[in-house]
Protein backbone atom coordinates (compact mmCIF):
# COMPACT_ATOMS: atom_id res chain seq x y z
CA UNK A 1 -35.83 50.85 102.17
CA UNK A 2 -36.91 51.37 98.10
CA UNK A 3 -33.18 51.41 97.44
CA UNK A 4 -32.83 48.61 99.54
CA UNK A 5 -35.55 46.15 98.57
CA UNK A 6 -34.53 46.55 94.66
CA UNK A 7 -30.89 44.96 95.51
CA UNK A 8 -31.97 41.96 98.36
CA UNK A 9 -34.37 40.76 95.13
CA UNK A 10 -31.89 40.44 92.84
CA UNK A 11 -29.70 38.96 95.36
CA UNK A 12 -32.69 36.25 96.31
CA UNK A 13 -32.74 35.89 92.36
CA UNK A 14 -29.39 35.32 91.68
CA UNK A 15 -28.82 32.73 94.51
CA UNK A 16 -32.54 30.85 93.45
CA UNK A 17 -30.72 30.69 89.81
CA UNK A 18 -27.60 29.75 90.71
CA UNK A 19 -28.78 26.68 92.55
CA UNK A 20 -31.23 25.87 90.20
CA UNK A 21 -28.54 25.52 87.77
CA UNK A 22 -26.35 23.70 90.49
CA UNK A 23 -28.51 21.06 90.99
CA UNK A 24 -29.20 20.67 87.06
CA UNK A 25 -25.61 19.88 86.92
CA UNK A 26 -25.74 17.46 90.00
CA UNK A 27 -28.37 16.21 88.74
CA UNK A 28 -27.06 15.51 84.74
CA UNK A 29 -23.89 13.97 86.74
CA UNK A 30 -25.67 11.55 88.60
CA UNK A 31 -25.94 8.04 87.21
CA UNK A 32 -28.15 5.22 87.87
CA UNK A 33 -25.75 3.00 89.47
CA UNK A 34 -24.91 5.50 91.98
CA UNK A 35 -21.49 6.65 90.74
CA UNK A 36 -20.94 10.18 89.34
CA UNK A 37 -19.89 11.58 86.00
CA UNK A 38 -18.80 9.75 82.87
CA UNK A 39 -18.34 5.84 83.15
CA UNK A 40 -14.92 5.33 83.80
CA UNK A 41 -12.31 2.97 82.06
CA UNK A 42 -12.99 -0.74 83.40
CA UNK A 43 -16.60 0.10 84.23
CA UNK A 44 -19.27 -2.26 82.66
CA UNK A 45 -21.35 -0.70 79.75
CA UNK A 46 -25.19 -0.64 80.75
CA UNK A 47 -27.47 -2.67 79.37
CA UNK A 48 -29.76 0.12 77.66
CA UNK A 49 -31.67 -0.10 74.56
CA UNK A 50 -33.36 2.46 71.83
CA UNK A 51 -34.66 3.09 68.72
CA UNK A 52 -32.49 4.00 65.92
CA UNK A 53 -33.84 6.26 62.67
CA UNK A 54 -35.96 2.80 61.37
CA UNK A 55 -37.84 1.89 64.19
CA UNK A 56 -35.28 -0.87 64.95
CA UNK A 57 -34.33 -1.59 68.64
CA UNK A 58 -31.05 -1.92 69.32
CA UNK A 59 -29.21 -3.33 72.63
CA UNK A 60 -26.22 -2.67 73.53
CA UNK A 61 -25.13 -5.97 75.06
CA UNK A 62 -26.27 -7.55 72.09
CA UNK A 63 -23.14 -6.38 70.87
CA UNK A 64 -20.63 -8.74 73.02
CA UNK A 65 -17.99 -10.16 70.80
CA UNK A 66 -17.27 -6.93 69.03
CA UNK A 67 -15.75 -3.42 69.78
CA UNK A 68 -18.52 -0.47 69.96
CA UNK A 69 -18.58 3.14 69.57
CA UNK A 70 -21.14 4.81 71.01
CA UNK A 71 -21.00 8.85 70.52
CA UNK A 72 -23.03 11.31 72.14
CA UNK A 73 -24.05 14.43 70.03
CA UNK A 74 -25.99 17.28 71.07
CA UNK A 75 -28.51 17.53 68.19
CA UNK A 76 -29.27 16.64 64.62
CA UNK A 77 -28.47 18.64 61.76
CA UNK A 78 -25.93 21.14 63.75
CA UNK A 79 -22.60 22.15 61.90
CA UNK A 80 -20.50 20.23 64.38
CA UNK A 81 -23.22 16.92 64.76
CA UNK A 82 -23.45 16.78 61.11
CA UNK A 83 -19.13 17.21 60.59
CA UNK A 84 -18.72 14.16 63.17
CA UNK A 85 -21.70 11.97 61.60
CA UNK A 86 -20.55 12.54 57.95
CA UNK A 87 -17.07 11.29 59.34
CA UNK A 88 -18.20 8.06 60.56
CA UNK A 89 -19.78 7.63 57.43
CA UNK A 90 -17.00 8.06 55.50
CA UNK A 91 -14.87 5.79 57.76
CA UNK A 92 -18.20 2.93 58.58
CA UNK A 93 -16.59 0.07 55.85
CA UNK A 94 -13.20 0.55 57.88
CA UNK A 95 -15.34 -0.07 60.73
CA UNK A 96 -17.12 -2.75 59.55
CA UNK A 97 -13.81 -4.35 58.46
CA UNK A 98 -12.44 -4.20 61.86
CA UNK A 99 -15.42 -5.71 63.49
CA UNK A 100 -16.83 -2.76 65.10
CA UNK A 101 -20.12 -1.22 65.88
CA UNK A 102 -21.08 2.40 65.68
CA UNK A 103 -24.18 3.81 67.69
CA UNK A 104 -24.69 8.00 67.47
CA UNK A 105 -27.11 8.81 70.10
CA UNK A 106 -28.79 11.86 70.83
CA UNK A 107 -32.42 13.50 72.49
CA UNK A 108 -34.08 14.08 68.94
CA UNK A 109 -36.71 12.34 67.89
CA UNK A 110 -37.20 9.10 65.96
CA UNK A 111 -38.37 11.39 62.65
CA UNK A 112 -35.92 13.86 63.27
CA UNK A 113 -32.98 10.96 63.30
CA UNK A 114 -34.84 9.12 60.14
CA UNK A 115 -34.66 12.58 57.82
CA UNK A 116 -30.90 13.37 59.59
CA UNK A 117 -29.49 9.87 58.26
CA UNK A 118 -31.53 10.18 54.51
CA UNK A 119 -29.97 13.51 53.94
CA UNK A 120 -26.62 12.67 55.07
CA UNK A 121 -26.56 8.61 53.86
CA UNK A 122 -25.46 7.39 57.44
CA UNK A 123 -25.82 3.53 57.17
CA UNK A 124 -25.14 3.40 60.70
CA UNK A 125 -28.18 3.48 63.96
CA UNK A 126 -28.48 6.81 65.65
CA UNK A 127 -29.88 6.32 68.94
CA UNK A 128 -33.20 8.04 70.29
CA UNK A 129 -32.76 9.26 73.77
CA UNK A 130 -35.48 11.47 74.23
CA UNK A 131 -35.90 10.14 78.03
CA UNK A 132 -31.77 10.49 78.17
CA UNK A 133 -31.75 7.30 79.40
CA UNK A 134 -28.35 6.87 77.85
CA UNK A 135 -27.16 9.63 78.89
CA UNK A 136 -27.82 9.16 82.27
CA UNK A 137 -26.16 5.62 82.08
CA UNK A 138 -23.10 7.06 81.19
CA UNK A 139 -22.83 9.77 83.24
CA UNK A 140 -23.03 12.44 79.91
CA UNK A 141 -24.40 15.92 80.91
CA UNK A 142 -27.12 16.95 79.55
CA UNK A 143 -28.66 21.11 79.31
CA UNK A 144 -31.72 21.99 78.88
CA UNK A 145 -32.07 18.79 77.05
CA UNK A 146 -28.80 18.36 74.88
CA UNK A 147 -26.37 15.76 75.71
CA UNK A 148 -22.86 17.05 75.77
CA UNK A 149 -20.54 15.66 72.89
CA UNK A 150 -18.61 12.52 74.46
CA UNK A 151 -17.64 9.28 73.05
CA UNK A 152 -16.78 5.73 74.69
CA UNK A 153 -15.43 2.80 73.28
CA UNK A 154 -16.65 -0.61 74.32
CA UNK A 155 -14.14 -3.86 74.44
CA UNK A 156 -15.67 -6.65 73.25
CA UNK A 157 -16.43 -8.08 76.74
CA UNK A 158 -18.82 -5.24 77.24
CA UNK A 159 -16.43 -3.00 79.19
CA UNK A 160 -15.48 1.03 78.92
CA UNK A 161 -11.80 0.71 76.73
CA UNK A 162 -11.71 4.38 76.78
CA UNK A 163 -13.49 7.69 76.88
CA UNK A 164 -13.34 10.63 74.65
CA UNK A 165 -14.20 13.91 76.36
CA UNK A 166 -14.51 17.37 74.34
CA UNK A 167 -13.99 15.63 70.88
CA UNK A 168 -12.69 17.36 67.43
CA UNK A 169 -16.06 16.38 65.24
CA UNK A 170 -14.00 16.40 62.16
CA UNK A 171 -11.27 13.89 62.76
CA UNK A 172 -12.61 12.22 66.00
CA UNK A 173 -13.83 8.88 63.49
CA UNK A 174 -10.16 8.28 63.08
CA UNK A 175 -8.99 8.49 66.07
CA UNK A 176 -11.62 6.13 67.30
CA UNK A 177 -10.96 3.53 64.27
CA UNK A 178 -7.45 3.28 65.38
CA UNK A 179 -8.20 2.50 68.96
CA UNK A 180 -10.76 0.32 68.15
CA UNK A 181 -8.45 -1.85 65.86
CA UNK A 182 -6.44 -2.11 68.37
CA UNK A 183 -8.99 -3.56 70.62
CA UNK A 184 -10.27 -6.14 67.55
CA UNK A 185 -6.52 -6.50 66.27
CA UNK A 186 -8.06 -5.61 62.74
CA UNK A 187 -5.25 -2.65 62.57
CA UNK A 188 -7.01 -1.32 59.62
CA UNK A 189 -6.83 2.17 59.70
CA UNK A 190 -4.34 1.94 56.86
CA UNK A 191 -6.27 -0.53 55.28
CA UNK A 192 -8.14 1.90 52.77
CA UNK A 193 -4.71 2.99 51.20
CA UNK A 194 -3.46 -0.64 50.43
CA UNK A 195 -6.28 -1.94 49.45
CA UNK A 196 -6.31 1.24 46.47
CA UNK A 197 -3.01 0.31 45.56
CA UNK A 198 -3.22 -3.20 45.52
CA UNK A 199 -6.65 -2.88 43.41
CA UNK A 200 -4.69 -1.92 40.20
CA UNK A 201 -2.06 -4.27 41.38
CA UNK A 202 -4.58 -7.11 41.06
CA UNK A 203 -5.83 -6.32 38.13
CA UNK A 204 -2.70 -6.62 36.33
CA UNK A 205 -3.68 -10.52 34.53
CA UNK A 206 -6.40 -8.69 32.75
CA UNK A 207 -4.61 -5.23 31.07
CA UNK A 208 -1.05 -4.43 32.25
CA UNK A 209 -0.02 -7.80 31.21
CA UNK A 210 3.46 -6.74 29.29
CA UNK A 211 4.66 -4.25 32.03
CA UNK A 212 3.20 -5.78 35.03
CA UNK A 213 4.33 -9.19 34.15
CA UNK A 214 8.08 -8.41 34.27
CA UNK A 215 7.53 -7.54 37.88
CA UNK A 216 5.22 -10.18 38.69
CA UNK A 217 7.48 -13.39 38.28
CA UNK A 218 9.37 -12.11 41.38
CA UNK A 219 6.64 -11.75 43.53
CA UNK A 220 4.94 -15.00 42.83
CA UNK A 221 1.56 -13.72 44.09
CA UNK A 222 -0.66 -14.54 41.28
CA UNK A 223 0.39 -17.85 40.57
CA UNK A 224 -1.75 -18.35 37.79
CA UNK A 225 -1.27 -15.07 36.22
CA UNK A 226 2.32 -14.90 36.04
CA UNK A 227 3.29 -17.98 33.72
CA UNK A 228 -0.20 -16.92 31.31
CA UNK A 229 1.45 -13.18 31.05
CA UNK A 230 4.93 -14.55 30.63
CA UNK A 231 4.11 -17.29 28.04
CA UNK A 232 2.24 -15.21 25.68
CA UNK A 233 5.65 -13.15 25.62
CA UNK A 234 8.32 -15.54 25.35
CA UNK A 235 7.04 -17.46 21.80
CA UNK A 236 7.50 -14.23 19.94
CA UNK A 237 10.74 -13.39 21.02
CA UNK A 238 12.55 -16.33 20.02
CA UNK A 239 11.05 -16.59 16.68
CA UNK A 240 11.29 -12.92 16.09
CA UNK A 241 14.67 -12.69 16.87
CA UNK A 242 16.83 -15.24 14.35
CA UNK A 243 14.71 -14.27 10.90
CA UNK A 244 15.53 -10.19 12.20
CA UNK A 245 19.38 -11.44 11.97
CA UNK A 246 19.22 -13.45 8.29
């Protein structure tokens, strides 16, 4: 019987653990409106509302009209939280061009959000969802109170474009920009690139005017700084050319 009782207790343990952990799960994939798991494709966004780092409330149907990302991390300051935050940052004017809303949301606090976007410049909210609240609503599991890492596009009408399961932190912000211009019709991932080159490219009626002025009569884009460029270069050719003969 002492050899016995030693192995039925762990047994009793194991199988209280195990369903303890069971229904944790159940319970994390349980959402309010009665389906399970993430919020599919086609399913309507709920209409939740937190806190961001400031204090600010900020609604998520307030947002109609405009594509939104709304990412799920599991906590502030964490090598892969910080990676995927730092690439929104980098990528938030492409978003901003495109018409597009970014929300991180996680179960910190409202101080620990507030020192997590000074140290790291994030111009966009990041959610408080102590309560999980929006979690719950879309289906994210949560452990031991950190929200798995899952991303969901909204369509402008307010509806779930896509889902992003078991994301790569460090190049997940593009991936998302491109389907989100898609959704907006902004296409500007390759924005950035064009708009580098075609910085120099306008600035050509101030500096470049000799080189860039040869090239710029064919493309007839600046209109009014192609004939200043060429006209201060034709005069002193045709004087300068007879008197070098005599």
């Amino acid at each position: 019987m002492k050899r016995r009782f030693p192995t039925a207790l762990v047994f009793v343990v194991v199988a209280v653990v195990f369903a303890f952990v069971s229904l944790l799960a159940c319970g994390a994939a349980e959402r309010p409106d009665g389906g399970q798991g993430l919020l599919p494709v086609g399913a309507t966004a709920p209409d939740v509302f937190a806190a961001d780092q400031n204090g600010a409330i900020q609604r998520l149907s307030d947002q109609r009209g405009r594509a939104v990302v709304v990412y799920f991390y599991p906590k502030d300051g964490t090598p892969g939280c910080t990676e995927e935050a730092c690439a929104f940052r980098d990528a938030w004017d492409r978003f901003k061009q495109a018409n597009v809303q970014v929300f991180g949301v996680s179960p910190d606090t409202r101080e620990s959000h507030e020192a997590f976007a000074t140290e790291h410049r994030l111009p966009f909210p990041i959610l408080v969802d102590t309560d999980q609240t929006w979690a719950n609503a879309f289906g994210v599991p949560t452990r031991l109170g950190s929200i798995a890492r899952v991303t969901f596009l909204i369509d402008p009408d307010g509806k779930v474009a896509k889902v992003y399961p078991d994301v790569d932190p460090g190049v997940h912000a593009d991936e998302v920009l491109k389907d989100a211009a898609q959704l907006t019709g902004a296409a500007l991932p390759a924005a950035p690139a064009a708009s580098a080159s075609a910085a120099p490219a306008g600035s050509d009626a101030a500096a470049p005017g000799a080189p860039a002025a040869a090239g710029a009569p064919p493309a007839g884009a600046a209109g009014s700084a192609v004939p200043v460029a060429t006209g201060t270069m034709l005069p002193p050719a045709a004087p300068a050319a007879p008197p070098a003969k005599r």
